[in-house]
C-alpha atoms as a PDB file:
ATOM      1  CA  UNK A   1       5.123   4.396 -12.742  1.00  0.00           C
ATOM      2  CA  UNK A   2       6.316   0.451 -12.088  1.00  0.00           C
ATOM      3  CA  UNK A   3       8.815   1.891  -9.274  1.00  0.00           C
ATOM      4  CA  UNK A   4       6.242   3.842  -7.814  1.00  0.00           C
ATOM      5  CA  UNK A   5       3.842   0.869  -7.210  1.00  0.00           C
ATOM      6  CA  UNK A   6       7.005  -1.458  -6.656  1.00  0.00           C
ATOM      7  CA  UNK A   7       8.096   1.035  -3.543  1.00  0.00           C
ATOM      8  CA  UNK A   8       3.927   1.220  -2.491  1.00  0.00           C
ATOM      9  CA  UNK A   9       4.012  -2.323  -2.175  1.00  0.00           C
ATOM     10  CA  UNK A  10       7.131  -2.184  -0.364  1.00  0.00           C
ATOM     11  CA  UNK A  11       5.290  -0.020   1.754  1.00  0.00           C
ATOM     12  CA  UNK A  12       2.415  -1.775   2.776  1.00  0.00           C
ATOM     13  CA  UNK A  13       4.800  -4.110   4.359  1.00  0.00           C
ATOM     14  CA  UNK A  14       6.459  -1.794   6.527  1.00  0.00           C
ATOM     15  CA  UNK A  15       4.241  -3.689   9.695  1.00  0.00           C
ATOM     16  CA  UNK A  16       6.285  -7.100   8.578  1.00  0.00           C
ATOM     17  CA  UNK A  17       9.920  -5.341   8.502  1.00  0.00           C
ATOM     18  CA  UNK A  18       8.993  -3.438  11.777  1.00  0.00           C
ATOM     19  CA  UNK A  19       7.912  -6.808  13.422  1.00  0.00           C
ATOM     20  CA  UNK A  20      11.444  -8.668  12.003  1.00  0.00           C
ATOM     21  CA  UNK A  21      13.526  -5.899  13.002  1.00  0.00           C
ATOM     22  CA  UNK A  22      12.089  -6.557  16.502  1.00  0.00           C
ATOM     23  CA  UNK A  23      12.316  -9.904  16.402  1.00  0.00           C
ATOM     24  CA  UNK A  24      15.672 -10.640  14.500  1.00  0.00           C
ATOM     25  CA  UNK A  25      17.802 -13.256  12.434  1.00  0.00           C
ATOM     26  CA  UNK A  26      19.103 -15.284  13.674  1.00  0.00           C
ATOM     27  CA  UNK A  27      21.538 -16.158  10.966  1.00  0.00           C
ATOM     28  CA  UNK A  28      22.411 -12.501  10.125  1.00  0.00           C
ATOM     29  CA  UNK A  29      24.093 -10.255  12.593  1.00  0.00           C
ATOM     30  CA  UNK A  30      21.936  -7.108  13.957  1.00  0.00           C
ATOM     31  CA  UNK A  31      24.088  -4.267  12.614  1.00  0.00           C
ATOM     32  CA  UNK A  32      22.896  -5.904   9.486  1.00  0.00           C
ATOM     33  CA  UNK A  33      19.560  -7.103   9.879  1.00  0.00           C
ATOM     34  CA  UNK A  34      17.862  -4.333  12.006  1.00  0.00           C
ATOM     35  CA  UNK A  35      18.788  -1.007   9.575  1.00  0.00           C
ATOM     36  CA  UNK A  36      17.971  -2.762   6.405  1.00  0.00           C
ATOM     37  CA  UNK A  37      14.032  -3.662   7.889  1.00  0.00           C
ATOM     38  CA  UNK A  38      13.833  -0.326   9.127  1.00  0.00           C
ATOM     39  CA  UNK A  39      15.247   1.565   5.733  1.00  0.00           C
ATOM     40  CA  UNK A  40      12.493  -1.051   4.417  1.00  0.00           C
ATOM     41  CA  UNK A  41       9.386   0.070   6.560  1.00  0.00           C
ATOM     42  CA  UNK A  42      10.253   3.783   6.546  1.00  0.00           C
ATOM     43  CA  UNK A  43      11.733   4.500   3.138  1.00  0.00           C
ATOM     44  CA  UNK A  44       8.729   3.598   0.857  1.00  0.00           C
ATOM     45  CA  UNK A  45       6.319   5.614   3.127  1.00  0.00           C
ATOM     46  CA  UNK A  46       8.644   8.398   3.023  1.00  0.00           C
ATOM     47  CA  UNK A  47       8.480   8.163  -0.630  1.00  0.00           C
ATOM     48  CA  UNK A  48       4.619   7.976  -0.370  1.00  0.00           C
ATOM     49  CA  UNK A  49       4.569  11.431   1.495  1.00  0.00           C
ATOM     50  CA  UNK A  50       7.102  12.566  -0.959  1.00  0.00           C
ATOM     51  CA  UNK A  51       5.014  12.079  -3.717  1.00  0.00           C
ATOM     52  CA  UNK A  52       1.556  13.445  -2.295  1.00  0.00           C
ATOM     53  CA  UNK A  53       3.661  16.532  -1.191  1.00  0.00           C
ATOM     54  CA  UNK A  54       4.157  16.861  -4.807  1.00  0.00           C
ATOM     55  CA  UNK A  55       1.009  16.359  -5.856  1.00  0.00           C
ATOM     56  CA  UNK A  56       0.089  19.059  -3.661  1.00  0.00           C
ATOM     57  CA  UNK A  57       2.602  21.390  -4.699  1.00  0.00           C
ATOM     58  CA  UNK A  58       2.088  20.953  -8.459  1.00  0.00           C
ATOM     59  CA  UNK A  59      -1.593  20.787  -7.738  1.00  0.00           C
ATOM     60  CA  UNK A  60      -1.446  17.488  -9.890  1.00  0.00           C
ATOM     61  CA  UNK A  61      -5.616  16.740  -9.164  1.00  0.00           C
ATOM     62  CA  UNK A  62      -8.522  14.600 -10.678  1.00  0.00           C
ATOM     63  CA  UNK A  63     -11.832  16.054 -11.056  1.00  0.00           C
ATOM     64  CA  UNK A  64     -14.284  12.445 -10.708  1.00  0.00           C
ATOM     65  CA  UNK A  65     -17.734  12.519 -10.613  1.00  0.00           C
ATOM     66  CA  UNK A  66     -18.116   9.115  -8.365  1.00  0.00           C
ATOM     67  CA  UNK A  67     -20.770   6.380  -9.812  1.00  0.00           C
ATOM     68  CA  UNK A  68     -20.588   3.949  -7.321  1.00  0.00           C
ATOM     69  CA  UNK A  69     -17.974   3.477  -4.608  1.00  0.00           C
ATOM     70  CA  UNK A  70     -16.886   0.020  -2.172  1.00  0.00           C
ATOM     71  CA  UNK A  71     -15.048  -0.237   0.799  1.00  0.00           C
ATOM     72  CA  UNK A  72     -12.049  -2.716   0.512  1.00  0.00           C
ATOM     73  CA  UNK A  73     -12.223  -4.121   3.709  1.00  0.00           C
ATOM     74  CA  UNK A  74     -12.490  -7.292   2.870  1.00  0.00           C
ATOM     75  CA  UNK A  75      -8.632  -7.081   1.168  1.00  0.00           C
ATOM     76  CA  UNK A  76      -8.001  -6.638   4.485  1.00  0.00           C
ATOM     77  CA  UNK A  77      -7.899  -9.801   5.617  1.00  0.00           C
ATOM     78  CA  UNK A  78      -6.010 -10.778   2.478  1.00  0.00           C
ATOM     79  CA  UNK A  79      -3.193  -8.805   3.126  1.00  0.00           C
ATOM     80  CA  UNK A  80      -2.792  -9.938   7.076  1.00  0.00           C
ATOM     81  CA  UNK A  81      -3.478 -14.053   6.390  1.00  0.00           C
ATOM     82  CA  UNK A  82      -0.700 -13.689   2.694  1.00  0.00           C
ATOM     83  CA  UNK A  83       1.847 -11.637   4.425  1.00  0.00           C
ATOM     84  CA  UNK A  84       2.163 -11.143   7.863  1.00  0.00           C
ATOM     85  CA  UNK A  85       1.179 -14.505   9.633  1.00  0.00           C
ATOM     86  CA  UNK A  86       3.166 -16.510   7.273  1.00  0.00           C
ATOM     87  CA  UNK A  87       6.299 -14.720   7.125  1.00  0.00           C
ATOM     88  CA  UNK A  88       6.266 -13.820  10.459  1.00  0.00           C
ATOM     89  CA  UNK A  89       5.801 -17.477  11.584  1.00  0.00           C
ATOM     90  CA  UNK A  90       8.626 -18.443   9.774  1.00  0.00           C
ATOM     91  CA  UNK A  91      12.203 -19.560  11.427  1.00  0.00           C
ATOM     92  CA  UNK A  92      15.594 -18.378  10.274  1.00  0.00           C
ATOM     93  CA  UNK A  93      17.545 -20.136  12.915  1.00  0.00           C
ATOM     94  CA  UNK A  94      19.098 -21.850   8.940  1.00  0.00           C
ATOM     95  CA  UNK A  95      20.769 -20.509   6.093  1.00  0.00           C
ATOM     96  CA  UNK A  96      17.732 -22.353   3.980  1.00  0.00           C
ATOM     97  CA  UNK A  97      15.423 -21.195   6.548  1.00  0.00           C
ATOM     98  CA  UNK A  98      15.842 -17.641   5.493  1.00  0.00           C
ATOM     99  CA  UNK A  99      16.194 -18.329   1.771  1.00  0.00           C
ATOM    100  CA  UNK A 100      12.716 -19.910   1.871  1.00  0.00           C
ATOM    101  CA  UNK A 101      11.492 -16.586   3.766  1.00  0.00           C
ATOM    102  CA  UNK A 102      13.010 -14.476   1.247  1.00  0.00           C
ATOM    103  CA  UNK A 103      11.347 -16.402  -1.608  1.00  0.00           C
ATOM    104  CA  UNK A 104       7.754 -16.732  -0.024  1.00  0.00           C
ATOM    105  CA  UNK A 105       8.492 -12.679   0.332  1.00  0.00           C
ATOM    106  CA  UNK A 106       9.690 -12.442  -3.442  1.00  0.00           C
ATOM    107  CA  UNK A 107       6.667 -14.140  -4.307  1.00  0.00           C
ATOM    108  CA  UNK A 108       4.063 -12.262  -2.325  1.00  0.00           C
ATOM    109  CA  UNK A 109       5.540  -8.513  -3.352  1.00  0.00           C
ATOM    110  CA  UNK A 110       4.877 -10.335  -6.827  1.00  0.00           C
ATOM    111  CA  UNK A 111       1.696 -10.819  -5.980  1.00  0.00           C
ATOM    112  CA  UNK A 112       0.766  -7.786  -4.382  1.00  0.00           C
ATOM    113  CA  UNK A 113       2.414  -5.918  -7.250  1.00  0.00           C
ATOM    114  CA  UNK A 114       0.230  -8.279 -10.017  1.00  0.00           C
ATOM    115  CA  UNK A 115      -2.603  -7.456  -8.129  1.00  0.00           C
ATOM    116  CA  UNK A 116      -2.542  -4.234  -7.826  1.00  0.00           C
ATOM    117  CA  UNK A 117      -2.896  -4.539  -4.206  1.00  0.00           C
ATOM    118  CA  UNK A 118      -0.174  -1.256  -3.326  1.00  0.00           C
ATOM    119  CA  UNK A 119      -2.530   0.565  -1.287  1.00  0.00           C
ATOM    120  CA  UNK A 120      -2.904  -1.463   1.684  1.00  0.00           C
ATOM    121  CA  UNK A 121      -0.907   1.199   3.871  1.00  0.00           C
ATOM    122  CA  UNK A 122      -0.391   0.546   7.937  1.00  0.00           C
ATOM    123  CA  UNK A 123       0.143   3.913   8.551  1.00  0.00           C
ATOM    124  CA  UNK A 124      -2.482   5.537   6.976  1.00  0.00           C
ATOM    125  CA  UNK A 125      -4.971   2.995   8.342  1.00  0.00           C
ATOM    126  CA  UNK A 126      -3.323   4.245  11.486  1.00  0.00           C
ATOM    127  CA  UNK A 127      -4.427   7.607  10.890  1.00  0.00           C
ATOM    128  CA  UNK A 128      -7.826   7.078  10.209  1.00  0.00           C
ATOM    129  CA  UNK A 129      -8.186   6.837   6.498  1.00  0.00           C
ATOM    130  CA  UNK A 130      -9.801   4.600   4.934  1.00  0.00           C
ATOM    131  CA  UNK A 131      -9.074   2.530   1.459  1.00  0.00           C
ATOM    132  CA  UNK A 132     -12.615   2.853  -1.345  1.00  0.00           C
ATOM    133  CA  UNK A 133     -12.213   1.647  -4.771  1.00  0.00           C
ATOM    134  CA  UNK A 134     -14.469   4.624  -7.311  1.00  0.00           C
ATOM    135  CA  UNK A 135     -16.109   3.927 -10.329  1.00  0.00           C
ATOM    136  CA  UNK A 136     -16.566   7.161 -11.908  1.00  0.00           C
ATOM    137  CA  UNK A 137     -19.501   8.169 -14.209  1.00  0.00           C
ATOM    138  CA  UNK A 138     -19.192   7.628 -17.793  1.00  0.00           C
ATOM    139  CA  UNK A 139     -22.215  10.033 -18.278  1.00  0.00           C
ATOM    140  CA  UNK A 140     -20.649  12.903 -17.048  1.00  0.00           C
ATOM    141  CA  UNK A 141     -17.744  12.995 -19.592  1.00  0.00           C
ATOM    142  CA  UNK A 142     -15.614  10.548 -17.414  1.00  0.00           C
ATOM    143  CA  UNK A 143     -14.205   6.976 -18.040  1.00  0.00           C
ATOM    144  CA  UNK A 144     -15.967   4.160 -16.531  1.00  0.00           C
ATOM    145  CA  UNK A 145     -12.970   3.067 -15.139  1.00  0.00           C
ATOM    146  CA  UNK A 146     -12.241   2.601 -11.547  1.00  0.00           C
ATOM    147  CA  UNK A 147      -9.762   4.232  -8.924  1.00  0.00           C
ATOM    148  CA  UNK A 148      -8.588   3.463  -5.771  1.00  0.00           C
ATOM    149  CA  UNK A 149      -9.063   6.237  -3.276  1.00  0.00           C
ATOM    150  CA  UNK A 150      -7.467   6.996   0.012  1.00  0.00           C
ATOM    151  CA  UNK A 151      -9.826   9.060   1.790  1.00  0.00           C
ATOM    152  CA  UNK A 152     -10.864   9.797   5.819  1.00  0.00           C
ATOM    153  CA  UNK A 153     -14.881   9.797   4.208  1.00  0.00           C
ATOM    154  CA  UNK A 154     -16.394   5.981   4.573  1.00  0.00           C
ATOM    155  CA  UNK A 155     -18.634   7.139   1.910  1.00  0.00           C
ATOM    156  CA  UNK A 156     -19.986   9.573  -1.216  1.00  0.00           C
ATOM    157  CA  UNK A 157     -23.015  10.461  -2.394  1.00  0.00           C
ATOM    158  CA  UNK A 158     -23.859   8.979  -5.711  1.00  0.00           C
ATOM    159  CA  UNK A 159     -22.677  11.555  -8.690  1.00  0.00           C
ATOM    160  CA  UNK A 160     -21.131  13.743  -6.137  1.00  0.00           C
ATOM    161  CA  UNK A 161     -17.726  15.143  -7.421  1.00  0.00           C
ATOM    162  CA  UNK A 162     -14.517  14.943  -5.703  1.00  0.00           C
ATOM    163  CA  UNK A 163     -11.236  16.386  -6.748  1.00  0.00           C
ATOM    164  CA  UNK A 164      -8.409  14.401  -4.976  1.00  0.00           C
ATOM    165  CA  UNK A 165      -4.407  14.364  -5.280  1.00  0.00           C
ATOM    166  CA  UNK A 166      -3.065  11.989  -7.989  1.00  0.00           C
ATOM    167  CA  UNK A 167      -0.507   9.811  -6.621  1.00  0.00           C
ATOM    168  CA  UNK A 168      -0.755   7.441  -9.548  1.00  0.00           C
ATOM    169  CA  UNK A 169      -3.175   7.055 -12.458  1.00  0.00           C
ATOM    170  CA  UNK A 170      -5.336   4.979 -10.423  1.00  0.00           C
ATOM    171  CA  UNK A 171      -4.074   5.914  -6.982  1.00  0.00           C
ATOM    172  CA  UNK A 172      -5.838   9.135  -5.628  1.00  0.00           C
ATOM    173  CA  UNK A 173      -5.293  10.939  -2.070  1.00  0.00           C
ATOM    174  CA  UNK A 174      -8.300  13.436  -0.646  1.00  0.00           C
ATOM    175  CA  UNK A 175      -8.207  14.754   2.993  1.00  0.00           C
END
């Protein structure tokens, strides 16, 4: 389950290897540079569509009866102003210069990974879905505890049920 949400968070950061891939290092050569960020923004969403293809396939599903649900928008802006300004911003015409980069990243897939904060996904967002963090309903026989749902619906009618794909124990995919 940890390498599962290590390679999500990987993931969401597939705009920030794209983006360096374009734009280089200085201090390591391209045949180097520009594979590894693109094995880094592709490989983790692979594995993403790997694992809801098994999901599917082993019908691996989660019957929730939703309580209340909330848009995560706002973790939005997190993500952009922790990760992609800063590291973007940041020179590697030095040896140091790119340590430091490597370290701030180190330190934000920490981060990310401590907060739980996996989901944030480029290419989904791309595609029209949209990130809602469920509280199911204790009264129906549920847990009261809460799930982060990647869904094309912007919203649920209280005590409505849903049965999405499990991609992790709190991670859930529906169409």
């Amino acid at each position: 389950m940890e390498l599962i949400r290590f390679l999500l968070v990987l993931g969401c950061m597939s705009p920030l290897f794209i983006l360096l891939a374009i734009r280089g290092v200085g201090v390591i050569p391209f045949e180097i540079y520009f594979p590894s960020f693109i094995f880094l923004a592709f490989a983790p969403n692979c594995y993403l569509l790997f694992r809801m293809y098994i999901a599917k396939r082993n019908n691996d599903r989660k019957n929730i009866t939703i309580h209340t649900f909330t848009d995560n928008k706002e973790q939005l802006l997190t993500y952009i102003f922790a990760m992609l300004i800063p590291l973007y911003q940041a020179s590697f015409s030095s040896i140091n210069d790119l340590y430091s980069a490597l370290c701030a990243l180190i330190f934000i897939v920490y981060i990310f990974y401590h907060m739980e904060l996996y989901y944030m996904n480029f290419w989904l967002a791309l595609f029209g879905y949209r990130i809602l963090t469920i509280e199911a309903n204790p009264a129906n026989g549920g847990f009261s505890a809460k799930h982060v749902l990647i869904t094309h619906k912007d919203r649920f009618a209280t005590n409505s049920t849903i049965t999405p794909l499990r991609i992790t124990d709190f991670l859930l995919f529906d169409k």
